[in-house]
Protein backbone atom coordinates (compact mmCIF):
# COMPACT_ATOMS: atom_id res chain seq x y z
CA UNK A 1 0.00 0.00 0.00
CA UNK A 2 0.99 3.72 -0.46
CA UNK A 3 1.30 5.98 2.01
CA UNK A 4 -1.88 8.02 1.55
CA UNK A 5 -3.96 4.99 1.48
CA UNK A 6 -2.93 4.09 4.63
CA UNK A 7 -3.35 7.45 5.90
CA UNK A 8 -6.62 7.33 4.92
CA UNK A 9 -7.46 4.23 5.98
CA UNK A 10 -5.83 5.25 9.49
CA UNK A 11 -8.06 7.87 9.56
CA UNK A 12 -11.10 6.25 8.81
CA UNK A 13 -10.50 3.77 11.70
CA UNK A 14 -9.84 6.95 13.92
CA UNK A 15 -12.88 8.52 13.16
CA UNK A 16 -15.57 5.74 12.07
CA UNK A 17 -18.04 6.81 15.07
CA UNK A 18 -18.21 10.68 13.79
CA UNK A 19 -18.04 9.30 10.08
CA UNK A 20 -21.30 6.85 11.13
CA UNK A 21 -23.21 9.37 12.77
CA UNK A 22 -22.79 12.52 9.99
CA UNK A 23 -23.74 9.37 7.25
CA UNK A 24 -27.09 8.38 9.93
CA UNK A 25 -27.54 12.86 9.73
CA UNK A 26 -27.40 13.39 6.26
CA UNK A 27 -29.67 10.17 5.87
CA UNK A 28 -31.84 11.93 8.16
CA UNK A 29 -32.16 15.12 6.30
CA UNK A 30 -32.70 13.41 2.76
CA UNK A 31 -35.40 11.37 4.34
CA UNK A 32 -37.10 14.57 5.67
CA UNK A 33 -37.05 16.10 3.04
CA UNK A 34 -38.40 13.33 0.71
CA UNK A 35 -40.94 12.79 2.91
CA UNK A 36 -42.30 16.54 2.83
CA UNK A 37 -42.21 16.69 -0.64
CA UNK A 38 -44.51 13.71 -0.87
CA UNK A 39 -46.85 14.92 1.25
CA UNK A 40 -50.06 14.67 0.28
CA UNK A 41 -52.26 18.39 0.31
CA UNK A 42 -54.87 19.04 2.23
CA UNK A 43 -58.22 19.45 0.47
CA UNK A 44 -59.57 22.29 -0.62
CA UNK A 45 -62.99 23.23 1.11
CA UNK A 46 -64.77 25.48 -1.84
CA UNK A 47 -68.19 28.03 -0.76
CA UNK A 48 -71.43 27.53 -2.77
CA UNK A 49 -70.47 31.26 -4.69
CA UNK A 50 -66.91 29.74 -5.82
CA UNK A 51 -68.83 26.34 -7.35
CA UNK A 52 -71.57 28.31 -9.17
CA UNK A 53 -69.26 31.09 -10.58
CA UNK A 54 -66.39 29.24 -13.17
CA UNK A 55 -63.84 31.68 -12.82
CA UNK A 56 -63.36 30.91 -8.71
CA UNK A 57 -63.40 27.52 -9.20
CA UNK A 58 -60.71 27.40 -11.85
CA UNK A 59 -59.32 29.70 -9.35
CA UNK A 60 -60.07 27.96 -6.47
CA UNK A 61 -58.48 24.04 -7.95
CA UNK A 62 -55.23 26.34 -9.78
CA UNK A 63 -56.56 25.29 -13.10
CA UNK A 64 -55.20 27.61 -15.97
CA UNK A 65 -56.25 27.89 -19.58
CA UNK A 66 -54.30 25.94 -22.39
């Protein structure tokens, strides 16, 4: 072996606890954040005036013209 390689390995046997736990943090935050973006939305609750009136219900459900 050269002598960075086992530098690094020397280091990596040093420091495997902080190396395991910042791998287990940045899991962490990727998971988070995967799971937010998946999130399913809430419903939307509409009023009798925004159902009748076609404009405020497009408005209402973000639908846009083609």
């Amino acid at each position: 072996m050269s002598l960075w390689t086992f530098k690094v390995l020397c280091y990596l046997k040093r420091h495997k606890i902080l190396i395991g736990g910042l791998i287990l943090i940045i899991l962490a935050i990727v998971g988070v954040s995967i799971y937010k973006s998946h999130q399913v939305k809430k419903p939307v609750l509409l009023k009798q005036e925004q159902v009748k009136d076609p404009v405020k219900l497009a408005n209402a459900i973000h639908i846009t013209k083609a």
